[in-house]
Protein backbone atom coordinates (compact mmCIF):
# COMPACT_ATOMS: atom_id res chain seq x y z
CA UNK A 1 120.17 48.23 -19.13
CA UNK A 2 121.83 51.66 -18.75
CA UNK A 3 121.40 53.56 -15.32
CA UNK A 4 118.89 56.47 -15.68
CA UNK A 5 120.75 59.59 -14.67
CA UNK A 6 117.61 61.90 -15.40
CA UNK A 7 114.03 61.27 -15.24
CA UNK A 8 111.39 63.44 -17.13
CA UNK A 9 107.73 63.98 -15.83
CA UNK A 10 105.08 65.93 -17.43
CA UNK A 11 106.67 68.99 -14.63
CA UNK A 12 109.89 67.44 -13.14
CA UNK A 13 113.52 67.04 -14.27
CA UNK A 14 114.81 64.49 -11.59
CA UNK A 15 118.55 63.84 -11.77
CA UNK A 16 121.21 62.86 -8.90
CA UNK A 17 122.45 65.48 -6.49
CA UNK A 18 125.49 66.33 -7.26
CA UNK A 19 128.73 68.48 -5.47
CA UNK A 20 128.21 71.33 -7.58
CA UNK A 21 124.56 72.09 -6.68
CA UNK A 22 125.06 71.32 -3.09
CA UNK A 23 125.15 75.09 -1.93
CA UNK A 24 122.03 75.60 -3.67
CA UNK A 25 120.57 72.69 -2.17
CA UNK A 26 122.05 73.72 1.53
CA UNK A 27 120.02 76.85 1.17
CA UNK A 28 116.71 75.09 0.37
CA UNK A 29 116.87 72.77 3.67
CA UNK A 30 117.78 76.39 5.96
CA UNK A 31 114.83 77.70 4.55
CA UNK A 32 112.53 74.87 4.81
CA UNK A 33 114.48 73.17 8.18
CA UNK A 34 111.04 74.00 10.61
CA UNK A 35 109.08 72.37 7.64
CA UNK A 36 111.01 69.37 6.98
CA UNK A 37 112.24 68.74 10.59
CA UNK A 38 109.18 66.86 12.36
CA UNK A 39 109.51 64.14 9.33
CA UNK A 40 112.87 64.06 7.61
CA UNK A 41 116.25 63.33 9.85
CA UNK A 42 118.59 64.96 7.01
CA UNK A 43 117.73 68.18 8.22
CA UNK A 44 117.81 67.85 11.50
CA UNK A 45 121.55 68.86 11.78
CA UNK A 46 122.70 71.87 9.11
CA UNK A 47 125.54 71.00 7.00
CA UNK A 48 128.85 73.21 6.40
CA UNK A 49 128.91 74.09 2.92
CA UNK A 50 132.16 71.36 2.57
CA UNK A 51 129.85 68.80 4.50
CA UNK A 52 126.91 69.51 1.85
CA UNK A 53 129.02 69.26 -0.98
CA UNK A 54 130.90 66.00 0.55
CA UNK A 55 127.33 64.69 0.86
CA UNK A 56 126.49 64.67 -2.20
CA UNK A 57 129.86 63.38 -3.54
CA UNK A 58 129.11 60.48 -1.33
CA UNK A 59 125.36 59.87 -2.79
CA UNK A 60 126.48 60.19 -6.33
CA UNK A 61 128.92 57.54 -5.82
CA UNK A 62 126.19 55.48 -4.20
CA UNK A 63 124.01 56.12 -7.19
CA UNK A 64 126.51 54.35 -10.10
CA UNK A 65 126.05 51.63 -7.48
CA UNK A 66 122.03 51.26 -7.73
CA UNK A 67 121.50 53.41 -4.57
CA UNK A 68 119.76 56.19 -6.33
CA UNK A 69 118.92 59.81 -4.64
CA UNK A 70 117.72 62.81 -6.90
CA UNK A 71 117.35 65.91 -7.16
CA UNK A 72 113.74 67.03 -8.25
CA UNK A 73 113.24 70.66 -10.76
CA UNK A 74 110.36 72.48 -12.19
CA UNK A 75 111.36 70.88 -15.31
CA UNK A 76 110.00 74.70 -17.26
CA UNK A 77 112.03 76.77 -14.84
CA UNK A 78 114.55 74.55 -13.14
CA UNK A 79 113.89 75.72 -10.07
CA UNK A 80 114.88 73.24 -6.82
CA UNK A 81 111.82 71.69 -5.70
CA UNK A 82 112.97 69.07 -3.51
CA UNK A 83 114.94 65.36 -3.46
CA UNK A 84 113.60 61.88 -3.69
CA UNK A 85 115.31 58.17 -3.09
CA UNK A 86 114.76 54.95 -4.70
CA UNK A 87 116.92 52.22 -2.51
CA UNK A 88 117.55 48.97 -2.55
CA UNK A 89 115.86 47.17 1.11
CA UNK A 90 116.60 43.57 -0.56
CA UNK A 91 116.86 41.42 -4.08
CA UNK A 92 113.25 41.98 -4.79
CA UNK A 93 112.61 45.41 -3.57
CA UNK A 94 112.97 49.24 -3.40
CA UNK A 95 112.38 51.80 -0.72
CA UNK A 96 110.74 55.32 -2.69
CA UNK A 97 111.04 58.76 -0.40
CA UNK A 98 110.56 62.16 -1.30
CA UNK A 99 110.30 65.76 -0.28
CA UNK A 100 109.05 68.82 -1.37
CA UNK A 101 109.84 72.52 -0.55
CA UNK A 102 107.11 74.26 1.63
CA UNK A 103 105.69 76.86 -1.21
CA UNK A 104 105.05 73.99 -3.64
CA UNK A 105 103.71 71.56 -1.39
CA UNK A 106 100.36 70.76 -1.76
CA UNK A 107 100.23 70.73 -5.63
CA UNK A 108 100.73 66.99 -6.69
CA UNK A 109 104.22 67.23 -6.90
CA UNK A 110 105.24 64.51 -4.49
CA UNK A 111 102.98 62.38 -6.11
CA UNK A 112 104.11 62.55 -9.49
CA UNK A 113 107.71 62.17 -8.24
CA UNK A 114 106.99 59.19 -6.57
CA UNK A 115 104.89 57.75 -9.21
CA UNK A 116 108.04 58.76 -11.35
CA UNK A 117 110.58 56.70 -8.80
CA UNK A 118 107.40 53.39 -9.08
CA UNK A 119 107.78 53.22 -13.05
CA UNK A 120 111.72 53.47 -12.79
CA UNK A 121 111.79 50.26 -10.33
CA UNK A 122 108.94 48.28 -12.02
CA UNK A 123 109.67 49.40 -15.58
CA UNK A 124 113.45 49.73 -16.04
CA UNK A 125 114.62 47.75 -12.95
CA UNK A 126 111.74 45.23 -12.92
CA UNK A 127 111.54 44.66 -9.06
CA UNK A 128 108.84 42.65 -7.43
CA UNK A 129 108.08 45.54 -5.05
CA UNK A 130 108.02 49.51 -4.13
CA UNK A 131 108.00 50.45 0.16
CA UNK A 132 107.47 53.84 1.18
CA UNK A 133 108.37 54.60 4.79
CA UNK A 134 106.69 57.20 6.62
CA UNK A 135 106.62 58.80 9.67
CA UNK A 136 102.98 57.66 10.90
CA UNK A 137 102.42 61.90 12.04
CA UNK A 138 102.93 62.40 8.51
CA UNK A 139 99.48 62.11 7.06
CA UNK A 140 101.15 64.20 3.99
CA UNK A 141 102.82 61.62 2.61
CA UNK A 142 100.36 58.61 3.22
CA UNK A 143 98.05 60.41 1.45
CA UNK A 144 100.78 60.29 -1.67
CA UNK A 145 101.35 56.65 -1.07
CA UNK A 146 97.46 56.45 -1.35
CA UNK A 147 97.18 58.56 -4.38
CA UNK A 148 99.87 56.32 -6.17
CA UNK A 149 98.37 52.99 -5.44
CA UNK A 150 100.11 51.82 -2.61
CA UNK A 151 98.61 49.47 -0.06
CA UNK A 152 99.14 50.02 3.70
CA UNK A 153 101.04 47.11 5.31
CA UNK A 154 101.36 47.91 8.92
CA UNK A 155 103.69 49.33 11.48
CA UNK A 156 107.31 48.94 12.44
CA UNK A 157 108.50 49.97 15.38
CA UNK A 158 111.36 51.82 16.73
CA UNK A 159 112.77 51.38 12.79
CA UNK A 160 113.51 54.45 11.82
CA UNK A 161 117.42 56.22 13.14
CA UNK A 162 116.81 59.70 14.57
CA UNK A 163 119.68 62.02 15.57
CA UNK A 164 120.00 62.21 19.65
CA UNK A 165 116.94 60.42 19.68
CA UNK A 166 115.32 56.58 20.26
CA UNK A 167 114.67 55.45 16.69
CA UNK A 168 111.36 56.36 15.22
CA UNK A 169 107.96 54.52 14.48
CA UNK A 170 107.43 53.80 10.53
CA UNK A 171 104.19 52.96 8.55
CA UNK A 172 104.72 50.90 5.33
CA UNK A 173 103.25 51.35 2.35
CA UNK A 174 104.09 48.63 -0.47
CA UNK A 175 103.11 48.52 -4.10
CA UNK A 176 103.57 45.25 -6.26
CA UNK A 177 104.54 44.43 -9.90
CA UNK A 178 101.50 42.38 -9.86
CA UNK A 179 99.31 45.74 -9.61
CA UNK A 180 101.72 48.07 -10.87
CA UNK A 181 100.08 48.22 -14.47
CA UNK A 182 96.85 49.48 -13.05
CA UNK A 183 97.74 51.57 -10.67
CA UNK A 184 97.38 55.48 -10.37
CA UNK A 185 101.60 55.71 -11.04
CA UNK A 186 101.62 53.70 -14.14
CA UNK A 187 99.77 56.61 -15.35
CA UNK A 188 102.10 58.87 -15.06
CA UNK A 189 103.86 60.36 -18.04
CA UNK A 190 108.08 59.73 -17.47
CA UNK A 191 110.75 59.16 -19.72
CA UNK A 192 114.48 58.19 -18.67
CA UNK A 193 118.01 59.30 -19.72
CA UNK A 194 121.07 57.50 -20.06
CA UNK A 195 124.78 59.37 -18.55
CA UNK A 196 124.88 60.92 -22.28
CA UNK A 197 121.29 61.86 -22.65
CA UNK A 198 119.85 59.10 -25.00
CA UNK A 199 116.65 57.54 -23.75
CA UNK A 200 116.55 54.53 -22.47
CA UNK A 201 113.77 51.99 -23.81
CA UNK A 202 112.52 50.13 -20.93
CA UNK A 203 111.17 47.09 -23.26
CA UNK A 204 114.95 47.08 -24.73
CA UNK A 205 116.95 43.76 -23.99
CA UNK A 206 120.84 43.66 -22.78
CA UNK A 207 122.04 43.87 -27.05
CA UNK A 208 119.83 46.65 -27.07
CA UNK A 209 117.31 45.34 -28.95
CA UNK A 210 113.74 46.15 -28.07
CA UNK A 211 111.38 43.15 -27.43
CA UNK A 212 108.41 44.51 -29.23
């Protein structure tokens, strides 16, 4: 099956960071850095314009390679909203993160964004299982792994790398293919794109034949 290089939600155009919108980007983390700093460790340190831009080079190459970080946009006004992850942890299983900017937290955006990543890994990847790793101070962003469906497993610690710091505690949330179908993110609207904009048919098999 073709990678998805851009996801479509009912409000969010999610495709993968790239060098060219990495001064934008830059600007979004300065202005949210106080926000984002207790939970996420990419903003810890600010990046040089090159070092942004070289960042991004770096994920999309990761990306052709299944290692998949996006950009998320108000898909009406393309405004920057935030970024989200969907990475491999083994065979059988994806890690889903996400972010959102300050001003538009709050407003289910996180939630459909990860609900967006759940249906690209069940759906179009068909893994056995979703993890969401959170900061255990973030009671944010369980309450989006709650929203979507996902179960609370239990906590890992020292897991987590932290610049100049011991590494950090982690909760884990998991969500299975076995209750995927009924959960709050199978619900979720989403549609995915190919590299030259053709959707992709998750039911489709490798000739590109669809099985129903």
């Amino acid at each position: 099956m073709p990678i998805a290089y851009e996801l479509r939600s009912e409000r969010l155009r999610i495709t993968p960071f790239r060098p060219d919108c990495a001064e934008e980007f830059r600007g979004l983390v300065q202005d949210n850095q106080a926000y984002l700093v207790p939970y996420m460790p990419f903003s810890v340190t600010p990046l040089s314009s090159l070092e942004q831009a070289e960042l991004f080079a770096s994920m999309f190459a990761r990306f052709t390679k299944g290692d998949y970080t996006f950009q998320i946009r108000d898909r009406e006004t393309n405004a920057p909203l935030g970024g989200c992850g969907l990475h491999p942890v083994d065979s059988l299983g994806r890690a889903a993160g996400y972010w959102i900017r300050q001003d538009r937290a709050g407003h289910g955006y996180a939630a459909e964004a990860a609900s967006v990543l759940c249906r690209l890994a069940f759906e179009y990847e068909q893994v056995d299982r979703v993890e969401l790793h959170i900061d255990p101070a973030n009671l944010g962003s369980q309450r989006v792994a709650e929203k979507i469906g996902a179960s609370r497993e239990g906590l890992l610690r020292r897991r987590l790398p932290w610049p100049e710091e011991e590494p950090r505690d982690i909760l884990i949330y998991s969500l299975f293919a076995d209750d995927f179908a009924t959960s709050p993110a199978a619900q979720v609207p989403m549609d995915a794109f190919d590299l030259i904009g053709d959707r992709i048919d998750p039911r489709a098999t490798d000739d590109g034949e669809s099985d129903s």
